[in-house]
N, C-alpha and C. Protein backbone atom coordinates (compact mmCIF):
# COMPACT_ATOMS: atom_id res chain seq x y z
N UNK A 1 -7.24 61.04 -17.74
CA UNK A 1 -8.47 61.34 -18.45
C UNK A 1 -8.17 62.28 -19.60
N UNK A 2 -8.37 61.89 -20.98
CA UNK A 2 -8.29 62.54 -21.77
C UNK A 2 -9.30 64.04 -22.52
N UNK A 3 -8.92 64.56 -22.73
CA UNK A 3 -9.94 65.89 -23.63
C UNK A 3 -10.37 64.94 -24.76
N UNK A 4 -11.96 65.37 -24.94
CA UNK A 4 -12.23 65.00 -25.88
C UNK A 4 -11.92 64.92 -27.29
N UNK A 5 -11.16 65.96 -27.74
CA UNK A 5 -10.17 66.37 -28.70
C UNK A 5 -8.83 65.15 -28.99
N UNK A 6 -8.48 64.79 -27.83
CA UNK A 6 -7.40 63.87 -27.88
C UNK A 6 -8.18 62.01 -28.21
N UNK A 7 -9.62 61.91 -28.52
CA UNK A 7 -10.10 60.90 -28.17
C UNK A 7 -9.29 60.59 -29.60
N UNK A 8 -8.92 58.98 -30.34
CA UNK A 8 -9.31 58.35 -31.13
C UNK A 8 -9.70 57.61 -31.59
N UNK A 9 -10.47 56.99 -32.97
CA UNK A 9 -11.31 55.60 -33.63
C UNK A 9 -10.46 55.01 -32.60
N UNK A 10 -11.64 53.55 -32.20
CA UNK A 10 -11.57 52.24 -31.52
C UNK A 10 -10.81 52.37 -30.17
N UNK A 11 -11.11 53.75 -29.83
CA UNK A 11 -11.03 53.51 -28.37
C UNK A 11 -12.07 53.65 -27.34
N UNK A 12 -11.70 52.62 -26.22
CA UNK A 12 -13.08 52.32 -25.29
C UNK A 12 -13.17 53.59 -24.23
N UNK A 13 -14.61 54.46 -24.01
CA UNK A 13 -14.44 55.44 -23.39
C UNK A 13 -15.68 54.48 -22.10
N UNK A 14 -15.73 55.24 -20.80
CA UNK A 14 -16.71 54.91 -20.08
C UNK A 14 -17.58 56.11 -20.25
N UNK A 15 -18.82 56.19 -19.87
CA UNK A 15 -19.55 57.19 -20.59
C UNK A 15 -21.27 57.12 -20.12
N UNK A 16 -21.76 57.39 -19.02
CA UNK A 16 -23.20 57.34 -18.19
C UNK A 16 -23.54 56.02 -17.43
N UNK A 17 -21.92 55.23 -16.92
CA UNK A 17 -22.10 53.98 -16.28
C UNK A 17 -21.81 52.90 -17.82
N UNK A 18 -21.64 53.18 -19.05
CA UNK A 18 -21.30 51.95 -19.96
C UNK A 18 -19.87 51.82 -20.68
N UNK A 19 -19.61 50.94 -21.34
CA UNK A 19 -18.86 50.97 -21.80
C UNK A 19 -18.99 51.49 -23.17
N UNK A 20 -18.42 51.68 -24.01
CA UNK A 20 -19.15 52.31 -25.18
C UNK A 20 -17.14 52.20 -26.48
N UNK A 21 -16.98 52.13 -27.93
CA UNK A 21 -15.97 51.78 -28.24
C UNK A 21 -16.45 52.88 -29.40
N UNK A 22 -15.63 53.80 -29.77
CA UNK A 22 -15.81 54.97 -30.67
C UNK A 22 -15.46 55.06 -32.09
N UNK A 23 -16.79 54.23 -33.09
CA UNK A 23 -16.49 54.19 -34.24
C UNK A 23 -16.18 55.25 -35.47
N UNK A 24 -16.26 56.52 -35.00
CA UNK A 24 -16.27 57.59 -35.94
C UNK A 24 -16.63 58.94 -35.07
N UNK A 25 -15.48 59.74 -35.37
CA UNK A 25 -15.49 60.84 -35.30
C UNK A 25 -15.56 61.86 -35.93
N UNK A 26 -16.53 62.74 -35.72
CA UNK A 26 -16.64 64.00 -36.53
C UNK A 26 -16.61 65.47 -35.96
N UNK A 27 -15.65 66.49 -36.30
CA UNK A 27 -15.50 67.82 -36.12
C UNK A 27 -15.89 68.53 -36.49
N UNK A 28 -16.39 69.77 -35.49
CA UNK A 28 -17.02 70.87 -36.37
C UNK A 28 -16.56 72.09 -35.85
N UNK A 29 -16.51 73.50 -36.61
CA UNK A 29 -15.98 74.75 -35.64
C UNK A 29 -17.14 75.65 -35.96
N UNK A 30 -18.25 75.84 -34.65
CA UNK A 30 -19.25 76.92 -35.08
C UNK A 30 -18.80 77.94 -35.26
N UNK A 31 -19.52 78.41 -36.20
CA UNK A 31 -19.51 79.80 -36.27
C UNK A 31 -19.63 80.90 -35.44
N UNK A 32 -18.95 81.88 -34.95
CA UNK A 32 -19.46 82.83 -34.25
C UNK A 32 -19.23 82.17 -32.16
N UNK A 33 -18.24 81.20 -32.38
CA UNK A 33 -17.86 80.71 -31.12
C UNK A 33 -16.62 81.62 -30.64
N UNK A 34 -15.79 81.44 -29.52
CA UNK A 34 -14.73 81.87 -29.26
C UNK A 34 -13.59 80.59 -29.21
N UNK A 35 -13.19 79.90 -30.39
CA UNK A 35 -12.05 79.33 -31.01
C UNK A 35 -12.49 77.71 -30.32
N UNK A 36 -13.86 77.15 -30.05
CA UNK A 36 -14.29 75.62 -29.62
C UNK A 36 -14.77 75.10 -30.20
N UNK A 37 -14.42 74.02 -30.83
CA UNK A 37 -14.46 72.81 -31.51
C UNK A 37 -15.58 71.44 -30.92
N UNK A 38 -16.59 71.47 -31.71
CA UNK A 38 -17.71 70.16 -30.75
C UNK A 38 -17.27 69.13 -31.97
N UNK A 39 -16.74 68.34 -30.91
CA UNK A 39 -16.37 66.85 -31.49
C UNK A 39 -18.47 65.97 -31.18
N UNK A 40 -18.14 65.29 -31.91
CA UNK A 40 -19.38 64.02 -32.61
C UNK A 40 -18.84 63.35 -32.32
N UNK A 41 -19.01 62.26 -31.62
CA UNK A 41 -18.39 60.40 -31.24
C UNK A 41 -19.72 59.76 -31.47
N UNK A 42 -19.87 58.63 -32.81
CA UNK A 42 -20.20 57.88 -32.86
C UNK A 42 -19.79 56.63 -32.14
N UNK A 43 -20.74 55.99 -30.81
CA UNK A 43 -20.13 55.14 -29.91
C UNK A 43 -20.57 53.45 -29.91
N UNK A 44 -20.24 52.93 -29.83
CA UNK A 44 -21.42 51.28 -29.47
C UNK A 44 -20.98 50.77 -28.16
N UNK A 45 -22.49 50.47 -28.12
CA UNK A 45 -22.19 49.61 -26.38
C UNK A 45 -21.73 48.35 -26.55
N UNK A 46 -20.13 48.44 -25.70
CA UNK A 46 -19.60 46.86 -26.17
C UNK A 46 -20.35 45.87 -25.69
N UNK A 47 -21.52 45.94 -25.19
CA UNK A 47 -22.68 45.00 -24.63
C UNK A 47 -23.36 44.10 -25.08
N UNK A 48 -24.20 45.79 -25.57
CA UNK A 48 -25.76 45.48 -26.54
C UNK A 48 -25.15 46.01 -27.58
N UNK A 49 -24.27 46.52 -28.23
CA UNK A 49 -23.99 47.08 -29.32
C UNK A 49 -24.54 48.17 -29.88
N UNK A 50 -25.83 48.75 -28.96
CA UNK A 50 -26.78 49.77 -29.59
C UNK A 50 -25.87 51.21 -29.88
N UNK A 51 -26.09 51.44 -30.39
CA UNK A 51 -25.49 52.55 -31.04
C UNK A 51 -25.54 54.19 -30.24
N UNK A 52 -24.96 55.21 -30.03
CA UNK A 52 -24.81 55.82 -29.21
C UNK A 52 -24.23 57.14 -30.22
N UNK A 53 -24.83 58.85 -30.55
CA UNK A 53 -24.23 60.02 -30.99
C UNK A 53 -24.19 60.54 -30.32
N UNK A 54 -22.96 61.11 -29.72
CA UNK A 54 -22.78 62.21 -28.74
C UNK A 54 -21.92 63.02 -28.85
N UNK A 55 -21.95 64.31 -28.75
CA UNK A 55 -21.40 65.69 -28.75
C UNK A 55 -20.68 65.82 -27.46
N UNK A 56 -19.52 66.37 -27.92
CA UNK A 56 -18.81 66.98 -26.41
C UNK A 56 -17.64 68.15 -27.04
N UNK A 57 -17.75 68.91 -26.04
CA UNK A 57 -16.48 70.32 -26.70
C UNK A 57 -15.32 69.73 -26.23
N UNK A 58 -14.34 70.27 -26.86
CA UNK A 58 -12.90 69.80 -27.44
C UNK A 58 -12.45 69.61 -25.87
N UNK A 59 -12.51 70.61 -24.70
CA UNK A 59 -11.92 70.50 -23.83
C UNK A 59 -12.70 69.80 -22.40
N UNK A 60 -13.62 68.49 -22.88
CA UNK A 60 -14.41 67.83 -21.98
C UNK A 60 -13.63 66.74 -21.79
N UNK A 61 -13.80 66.41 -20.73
CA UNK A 61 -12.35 65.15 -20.23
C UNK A 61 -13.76 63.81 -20.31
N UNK A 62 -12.92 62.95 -20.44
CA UNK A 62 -13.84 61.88 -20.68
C UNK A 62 -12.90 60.44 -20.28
N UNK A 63 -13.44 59.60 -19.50
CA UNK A 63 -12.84 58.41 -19.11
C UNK A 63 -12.61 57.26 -19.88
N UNK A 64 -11.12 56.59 -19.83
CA UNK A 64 -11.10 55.76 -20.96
C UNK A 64 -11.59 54.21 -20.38
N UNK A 65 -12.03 53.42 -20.82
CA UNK A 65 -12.37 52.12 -20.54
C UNK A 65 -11.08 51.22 -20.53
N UNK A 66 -10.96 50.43 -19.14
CA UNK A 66 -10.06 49.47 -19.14
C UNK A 66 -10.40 48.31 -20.52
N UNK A 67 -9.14 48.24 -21.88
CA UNK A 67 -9.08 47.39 -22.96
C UNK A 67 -7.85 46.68 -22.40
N UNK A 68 -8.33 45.19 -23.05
CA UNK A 68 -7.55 44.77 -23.15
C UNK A 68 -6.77 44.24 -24.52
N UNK A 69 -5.57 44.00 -25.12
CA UNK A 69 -5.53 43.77 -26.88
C UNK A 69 -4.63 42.81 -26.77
N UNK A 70 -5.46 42.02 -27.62
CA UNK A 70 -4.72 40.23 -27.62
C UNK A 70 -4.30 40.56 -29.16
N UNK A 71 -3.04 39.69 -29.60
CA UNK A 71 -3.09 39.32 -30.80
C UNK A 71 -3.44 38.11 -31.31
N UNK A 72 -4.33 38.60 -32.34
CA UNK A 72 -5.07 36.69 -32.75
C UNK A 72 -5.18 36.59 -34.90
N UNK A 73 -5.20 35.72 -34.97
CA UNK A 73 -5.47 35.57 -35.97
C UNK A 73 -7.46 34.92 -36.55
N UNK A 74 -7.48 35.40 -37.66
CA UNK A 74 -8.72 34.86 -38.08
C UNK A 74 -9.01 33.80 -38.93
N UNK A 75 -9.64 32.79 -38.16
CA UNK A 75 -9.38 31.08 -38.24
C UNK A 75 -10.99 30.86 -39.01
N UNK A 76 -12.31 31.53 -38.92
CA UNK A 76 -13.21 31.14 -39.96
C UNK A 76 -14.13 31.81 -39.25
N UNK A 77 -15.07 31.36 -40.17
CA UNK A 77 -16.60 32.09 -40.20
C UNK A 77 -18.03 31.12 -39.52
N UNK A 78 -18.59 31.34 -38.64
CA UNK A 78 -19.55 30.42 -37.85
C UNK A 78 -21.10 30.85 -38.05
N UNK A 79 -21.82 31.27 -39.37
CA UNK A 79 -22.81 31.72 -39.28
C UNK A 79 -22.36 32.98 -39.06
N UNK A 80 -23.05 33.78 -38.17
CA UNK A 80 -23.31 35.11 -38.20
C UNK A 80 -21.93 35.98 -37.03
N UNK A 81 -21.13 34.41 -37.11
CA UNK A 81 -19.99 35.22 -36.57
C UNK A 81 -18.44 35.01 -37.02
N UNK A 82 -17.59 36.25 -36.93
CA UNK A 82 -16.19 35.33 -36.97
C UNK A 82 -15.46 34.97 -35.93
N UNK A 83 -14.63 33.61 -36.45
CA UNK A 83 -13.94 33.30 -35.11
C UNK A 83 -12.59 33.62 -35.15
N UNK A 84 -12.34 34.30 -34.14
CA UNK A 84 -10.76 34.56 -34.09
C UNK A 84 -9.51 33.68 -33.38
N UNK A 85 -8.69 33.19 -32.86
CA UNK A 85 -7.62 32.30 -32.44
C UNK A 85 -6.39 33.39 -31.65
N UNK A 86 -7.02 33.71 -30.20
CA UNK A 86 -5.01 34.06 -29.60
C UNK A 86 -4.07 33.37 -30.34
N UNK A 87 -3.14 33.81 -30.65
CA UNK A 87 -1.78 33.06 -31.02
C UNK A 87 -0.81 32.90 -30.05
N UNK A 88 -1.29 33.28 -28.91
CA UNK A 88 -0.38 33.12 -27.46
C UNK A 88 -0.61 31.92 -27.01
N UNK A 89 -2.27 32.21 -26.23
CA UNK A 89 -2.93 30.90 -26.01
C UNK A 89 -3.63 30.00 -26.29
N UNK A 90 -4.15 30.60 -27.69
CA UNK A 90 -4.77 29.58 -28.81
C UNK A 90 -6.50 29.39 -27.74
N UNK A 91 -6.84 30.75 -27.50
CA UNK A 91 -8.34 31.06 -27.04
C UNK A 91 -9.35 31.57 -28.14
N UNK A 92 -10.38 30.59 -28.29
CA UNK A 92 -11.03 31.46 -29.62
C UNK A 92 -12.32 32.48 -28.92
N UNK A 93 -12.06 33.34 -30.09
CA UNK A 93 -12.62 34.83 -29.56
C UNK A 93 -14.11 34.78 -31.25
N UNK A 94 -15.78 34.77 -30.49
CA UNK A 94 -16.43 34.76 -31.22
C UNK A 94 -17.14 36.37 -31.42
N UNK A 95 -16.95 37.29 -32.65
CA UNK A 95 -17.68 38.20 -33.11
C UNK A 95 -18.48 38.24 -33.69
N UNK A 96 -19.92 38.69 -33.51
CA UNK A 96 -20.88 38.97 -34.47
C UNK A 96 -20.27 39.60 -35.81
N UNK A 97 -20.70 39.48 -36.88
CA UNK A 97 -20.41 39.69 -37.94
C UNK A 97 -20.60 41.34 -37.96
N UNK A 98 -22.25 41.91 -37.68
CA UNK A 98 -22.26 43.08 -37.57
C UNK A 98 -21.52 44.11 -36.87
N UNK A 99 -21.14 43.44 -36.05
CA UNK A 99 -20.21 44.60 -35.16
C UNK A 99 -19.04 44.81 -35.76
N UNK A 100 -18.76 44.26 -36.30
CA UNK A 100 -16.93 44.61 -37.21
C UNK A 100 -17.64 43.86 -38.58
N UNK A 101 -18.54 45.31 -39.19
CA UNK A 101 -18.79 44.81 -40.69
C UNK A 101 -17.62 45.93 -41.72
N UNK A 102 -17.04 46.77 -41.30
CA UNK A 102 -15.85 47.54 -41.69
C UNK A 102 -14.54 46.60 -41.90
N UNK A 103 -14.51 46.08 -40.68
CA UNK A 103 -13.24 45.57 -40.35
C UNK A 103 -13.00 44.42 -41.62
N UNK A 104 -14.41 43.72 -41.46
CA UNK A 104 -14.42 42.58 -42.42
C UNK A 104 -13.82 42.74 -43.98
N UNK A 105 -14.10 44.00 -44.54
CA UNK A 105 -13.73 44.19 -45.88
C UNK A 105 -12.37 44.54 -45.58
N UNK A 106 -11.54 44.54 -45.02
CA UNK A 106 -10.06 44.48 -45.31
C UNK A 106 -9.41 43.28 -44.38
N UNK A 107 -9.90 41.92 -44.14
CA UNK A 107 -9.66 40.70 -43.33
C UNK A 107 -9.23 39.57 -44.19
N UNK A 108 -8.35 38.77 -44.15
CA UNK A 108 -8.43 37.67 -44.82
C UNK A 108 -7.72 36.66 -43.71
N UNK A 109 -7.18 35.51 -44.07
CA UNK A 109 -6.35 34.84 -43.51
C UNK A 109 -4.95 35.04 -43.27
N UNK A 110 -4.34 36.00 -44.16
CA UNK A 110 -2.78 36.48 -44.31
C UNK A 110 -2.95 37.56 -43.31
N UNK A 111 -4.02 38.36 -42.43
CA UNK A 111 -3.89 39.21 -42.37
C UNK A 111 -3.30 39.37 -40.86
N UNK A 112 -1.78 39.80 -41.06
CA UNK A 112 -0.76 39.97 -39.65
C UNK A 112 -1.07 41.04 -39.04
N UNK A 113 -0.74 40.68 -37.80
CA UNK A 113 -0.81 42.22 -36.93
C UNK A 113 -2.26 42.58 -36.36
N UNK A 114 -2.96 41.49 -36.66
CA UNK A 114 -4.69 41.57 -35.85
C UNK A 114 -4.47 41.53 -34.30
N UNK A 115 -5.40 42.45 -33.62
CA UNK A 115 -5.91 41.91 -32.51
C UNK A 115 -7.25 42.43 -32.11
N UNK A 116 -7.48 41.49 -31.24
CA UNK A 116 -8.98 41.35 -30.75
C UNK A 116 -9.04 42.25 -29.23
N UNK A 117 -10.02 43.01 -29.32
CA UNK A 117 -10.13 43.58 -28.07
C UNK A 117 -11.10 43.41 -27.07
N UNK A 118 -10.46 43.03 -25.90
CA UNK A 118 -11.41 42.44 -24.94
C UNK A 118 -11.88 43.50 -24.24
N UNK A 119 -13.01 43.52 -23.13
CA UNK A 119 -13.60 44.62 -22.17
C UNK A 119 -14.15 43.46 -21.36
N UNK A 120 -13.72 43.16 -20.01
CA UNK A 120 -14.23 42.28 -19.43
C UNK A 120 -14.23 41.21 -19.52
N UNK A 121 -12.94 40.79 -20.21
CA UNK A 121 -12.77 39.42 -21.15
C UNK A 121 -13.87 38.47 -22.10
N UNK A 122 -14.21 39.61 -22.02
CA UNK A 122 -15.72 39.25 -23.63
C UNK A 122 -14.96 40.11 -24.88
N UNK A 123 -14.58 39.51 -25.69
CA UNK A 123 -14.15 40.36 -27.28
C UNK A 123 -15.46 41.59 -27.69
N UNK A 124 -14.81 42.73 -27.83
CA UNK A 124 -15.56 43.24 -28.31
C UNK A 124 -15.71 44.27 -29.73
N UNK A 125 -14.16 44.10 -30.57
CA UNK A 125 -14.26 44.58 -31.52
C UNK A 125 -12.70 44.06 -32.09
N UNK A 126 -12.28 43.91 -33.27
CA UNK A 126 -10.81 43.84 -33.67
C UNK A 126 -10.28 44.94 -34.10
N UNK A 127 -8.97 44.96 -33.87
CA UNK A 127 -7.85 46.06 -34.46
C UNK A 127 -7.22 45.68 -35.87
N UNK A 128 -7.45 46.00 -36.68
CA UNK A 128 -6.47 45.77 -38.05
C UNK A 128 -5.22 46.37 -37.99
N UNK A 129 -3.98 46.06 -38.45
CA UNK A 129 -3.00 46.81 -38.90
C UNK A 129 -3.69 47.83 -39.34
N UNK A 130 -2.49 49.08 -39.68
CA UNK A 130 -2.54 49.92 -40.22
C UNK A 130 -2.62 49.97 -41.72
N UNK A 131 -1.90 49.28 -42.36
CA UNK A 131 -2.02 48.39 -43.68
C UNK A 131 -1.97 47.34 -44.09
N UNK A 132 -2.51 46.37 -44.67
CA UNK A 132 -3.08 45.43 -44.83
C UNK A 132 -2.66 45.20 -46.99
N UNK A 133 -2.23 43.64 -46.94
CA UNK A 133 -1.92 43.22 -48.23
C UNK A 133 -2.97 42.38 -48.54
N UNK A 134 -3.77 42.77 -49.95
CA UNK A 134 -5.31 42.16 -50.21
C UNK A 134 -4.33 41.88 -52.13
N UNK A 135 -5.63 41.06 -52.35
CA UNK A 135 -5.24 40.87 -54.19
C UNK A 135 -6.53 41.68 -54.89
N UNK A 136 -5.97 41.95 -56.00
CA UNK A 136 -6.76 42.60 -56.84
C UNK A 136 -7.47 41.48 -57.81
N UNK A 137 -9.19 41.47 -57.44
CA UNK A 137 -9.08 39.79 -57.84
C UNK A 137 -10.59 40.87 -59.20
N UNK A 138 -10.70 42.26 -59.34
CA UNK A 138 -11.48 42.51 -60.39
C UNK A 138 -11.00 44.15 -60.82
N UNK A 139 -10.67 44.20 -62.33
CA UNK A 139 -10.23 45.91 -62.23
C UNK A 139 -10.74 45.98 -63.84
N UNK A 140 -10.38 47.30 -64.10
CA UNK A 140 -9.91 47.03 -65.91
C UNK A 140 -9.27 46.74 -66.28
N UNK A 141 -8.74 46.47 -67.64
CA UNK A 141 -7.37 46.22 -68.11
C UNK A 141 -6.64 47.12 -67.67
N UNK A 142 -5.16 46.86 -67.72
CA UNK A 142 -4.04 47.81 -67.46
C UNK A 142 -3.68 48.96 -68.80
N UNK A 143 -3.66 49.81 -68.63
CA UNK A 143 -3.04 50.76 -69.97
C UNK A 143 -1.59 50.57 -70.46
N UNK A 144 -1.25 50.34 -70.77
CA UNK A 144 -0.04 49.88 -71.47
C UNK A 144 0.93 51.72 -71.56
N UNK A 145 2.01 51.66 -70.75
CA UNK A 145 2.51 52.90 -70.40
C UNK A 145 1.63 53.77 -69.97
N UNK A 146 0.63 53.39 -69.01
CA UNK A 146 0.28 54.39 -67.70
C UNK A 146 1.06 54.58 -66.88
N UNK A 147 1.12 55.56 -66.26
CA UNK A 147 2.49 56.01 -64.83
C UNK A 147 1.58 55.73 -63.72
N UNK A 148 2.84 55.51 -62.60
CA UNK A 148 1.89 55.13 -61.56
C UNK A 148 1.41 57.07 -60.61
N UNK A 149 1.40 57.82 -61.32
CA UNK A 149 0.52 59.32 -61.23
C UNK A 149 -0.40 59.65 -61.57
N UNK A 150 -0.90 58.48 -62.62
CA UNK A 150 -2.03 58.80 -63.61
C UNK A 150 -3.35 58.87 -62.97
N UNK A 151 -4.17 59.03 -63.91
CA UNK A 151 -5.77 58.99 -63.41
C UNK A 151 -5.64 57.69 -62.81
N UNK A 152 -6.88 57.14 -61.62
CA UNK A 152 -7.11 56.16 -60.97
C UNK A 152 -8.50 55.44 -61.44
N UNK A 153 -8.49 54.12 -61.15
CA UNK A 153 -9.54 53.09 -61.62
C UNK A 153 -10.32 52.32 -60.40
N UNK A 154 -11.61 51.95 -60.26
CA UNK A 154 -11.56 51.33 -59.08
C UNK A 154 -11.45 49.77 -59.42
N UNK A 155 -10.80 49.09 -58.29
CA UNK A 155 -10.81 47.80 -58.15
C UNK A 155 -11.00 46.67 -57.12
N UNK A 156 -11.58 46.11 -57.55
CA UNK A 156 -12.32 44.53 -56.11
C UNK A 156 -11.52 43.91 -56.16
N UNK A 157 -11.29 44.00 -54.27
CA UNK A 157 -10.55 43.09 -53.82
C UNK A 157 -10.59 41.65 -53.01
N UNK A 158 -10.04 40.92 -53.22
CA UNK A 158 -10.25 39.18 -52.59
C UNK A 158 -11.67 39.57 -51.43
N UNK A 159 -11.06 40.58 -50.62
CA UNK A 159 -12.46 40.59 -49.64
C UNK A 159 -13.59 41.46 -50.11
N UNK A 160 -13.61 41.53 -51.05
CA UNK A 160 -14.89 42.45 -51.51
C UNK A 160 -15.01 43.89 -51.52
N UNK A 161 -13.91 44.61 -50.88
CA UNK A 161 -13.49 45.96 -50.70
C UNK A 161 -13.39 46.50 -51.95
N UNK A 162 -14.22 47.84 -52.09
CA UNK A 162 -13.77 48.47 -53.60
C UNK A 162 -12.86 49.99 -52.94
N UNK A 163 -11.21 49.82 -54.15
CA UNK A 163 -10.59 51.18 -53.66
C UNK A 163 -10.20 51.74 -55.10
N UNK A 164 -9.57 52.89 -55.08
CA UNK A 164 -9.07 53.29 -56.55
C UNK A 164 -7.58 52.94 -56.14
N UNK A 165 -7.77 52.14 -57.33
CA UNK A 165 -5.71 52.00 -57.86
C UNK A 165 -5.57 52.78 -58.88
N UNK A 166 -4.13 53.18 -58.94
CA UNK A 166 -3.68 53.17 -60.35
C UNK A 166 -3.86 53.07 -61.71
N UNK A 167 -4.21 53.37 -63.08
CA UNK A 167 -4.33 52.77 -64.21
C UNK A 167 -3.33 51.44 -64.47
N UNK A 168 -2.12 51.32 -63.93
CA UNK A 168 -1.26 50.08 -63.91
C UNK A 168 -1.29 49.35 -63.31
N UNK A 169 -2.40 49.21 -62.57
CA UNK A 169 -2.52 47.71 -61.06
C UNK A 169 -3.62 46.93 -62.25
N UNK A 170 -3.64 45.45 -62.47
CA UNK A 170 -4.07 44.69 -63.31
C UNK A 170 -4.65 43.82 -62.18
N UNK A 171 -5.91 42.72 -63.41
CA UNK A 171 -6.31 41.82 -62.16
C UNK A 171 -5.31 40.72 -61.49
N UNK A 172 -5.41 40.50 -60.33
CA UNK A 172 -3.93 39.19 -60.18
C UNK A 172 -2.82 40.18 -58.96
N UNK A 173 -2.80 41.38 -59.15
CA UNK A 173 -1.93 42.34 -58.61
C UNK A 173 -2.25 41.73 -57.29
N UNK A 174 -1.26 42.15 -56.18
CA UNK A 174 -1.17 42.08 -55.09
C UNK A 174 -1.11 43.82 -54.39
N UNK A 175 -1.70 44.48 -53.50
CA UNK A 175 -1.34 45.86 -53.56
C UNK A 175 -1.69 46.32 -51.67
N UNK A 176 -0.81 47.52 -51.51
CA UNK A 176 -1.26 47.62 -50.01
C UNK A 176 -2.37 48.57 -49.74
N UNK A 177 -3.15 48.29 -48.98
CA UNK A 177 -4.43 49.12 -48.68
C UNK A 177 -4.50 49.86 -47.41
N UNK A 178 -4.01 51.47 -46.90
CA UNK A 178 -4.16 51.99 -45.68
C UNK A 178 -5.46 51.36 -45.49
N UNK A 179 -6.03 50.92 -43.98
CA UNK A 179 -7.49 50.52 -43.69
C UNK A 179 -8.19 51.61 -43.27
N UNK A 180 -7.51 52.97 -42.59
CA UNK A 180 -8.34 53.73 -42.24
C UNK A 180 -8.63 54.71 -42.94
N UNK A 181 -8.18 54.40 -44.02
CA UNK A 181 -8.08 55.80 -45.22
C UNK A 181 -8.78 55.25 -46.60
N UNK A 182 -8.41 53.61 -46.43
CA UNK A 182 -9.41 53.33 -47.45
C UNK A 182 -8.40 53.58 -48.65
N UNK A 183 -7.54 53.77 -48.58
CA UNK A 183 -6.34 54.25 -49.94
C UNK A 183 -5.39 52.83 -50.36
N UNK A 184 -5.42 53.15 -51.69
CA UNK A 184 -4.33 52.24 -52.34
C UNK A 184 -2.98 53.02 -51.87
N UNK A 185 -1.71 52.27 -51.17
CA UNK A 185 -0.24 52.68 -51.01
C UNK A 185 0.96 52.42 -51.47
N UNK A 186 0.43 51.10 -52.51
CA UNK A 186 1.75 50.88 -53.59
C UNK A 186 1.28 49.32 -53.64
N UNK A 187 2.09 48.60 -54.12
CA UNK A 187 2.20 47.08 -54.41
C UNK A 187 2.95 46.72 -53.68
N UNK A 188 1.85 45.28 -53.57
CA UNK A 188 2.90 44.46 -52.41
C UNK A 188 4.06 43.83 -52.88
């Protein structure tokens, strides 16, 4: 059982009898405490999906939810869901669109290193790599002897994601995108 402190993004905690998968965390240090930290877990019920804010101090132990993590790839779009494909056993895994509307802006078909996470062998959210190769399909022109130190520009990518590149990333570029940081990390 982990301290709440040790929790991180997209992991499944159990939590008043549910399952619940922890989209965002936020820290705070009151003022005028003796050195305790109240963590914020934004949670969803891998269920109903309803949404869940809860507070707990740094040193509250909290139970993790049996996950399970397939690797799959993403094979298309069904209406209001995507469908994913094991690449083991070639099982397709259906997500509401809303529940991984994050995930979606850094997804394409190239995108290696996915997996789908089960709770009860129902999918209930995907894992992206850590970085992810997207195209730069809208920017400004390039500056002609900009360094890659210079001021930054923003630019749209194949999936609709807006990040700041470089003054030297042009449209057509290929470039790597941390997903949890939301940062441009060089060219692919």
């Amino acid at each position: 059982m982990p301290k709440a402190s040790e929790i991180k993004k997209n992991v499944a905690v159990s939590f008043d009898g549910k399952t619940y998968i922890v989209k965002d965390i936020e820290r705070s240090v009151p003022q005028g405490r003796a050195g305790g930290s109240i963590y914020r877990f934004r949670m969803y019920d891998v269920v109903t999906g309803r949404k869940l804010d809860e507070s707990f101090k740094d040193s509250e132990m909290l139970d993790l939810a049996d996950l399970i993590r397939r690797p799959a790839t993403f094979s298309y779009i069904d209406g209001e869901e995507h469908v994913f494909m094991d690449t083991e056993d070639y099982t397709p895994y259906n997500l509401n669109t809303a529940s991984i509307e994050d995930e979606v802006l850094f997804l394409n078909e190239e995108t290696a290193g996915l997996q789908v996470v089960l709770v009860d062998d129902s999918p209930v959210a995907i894992e992206l790599p850590t970085v992810v190769e997207l195209e730069v399909v809208e920017t400004d022109p390039s500056i002609k002897g900009a360094s890659a130190t210079s001021r930054t520009k923003p630019a749209t990518l194949s999936t609709g994601a807006i990040v700041q590149v470089p003054e030297h990333i042009s449209t057509g570029d290929r470039i790597k995108v941390n997903v949890e940081e939301r940062k441009f990390t060089g060219r692919a």
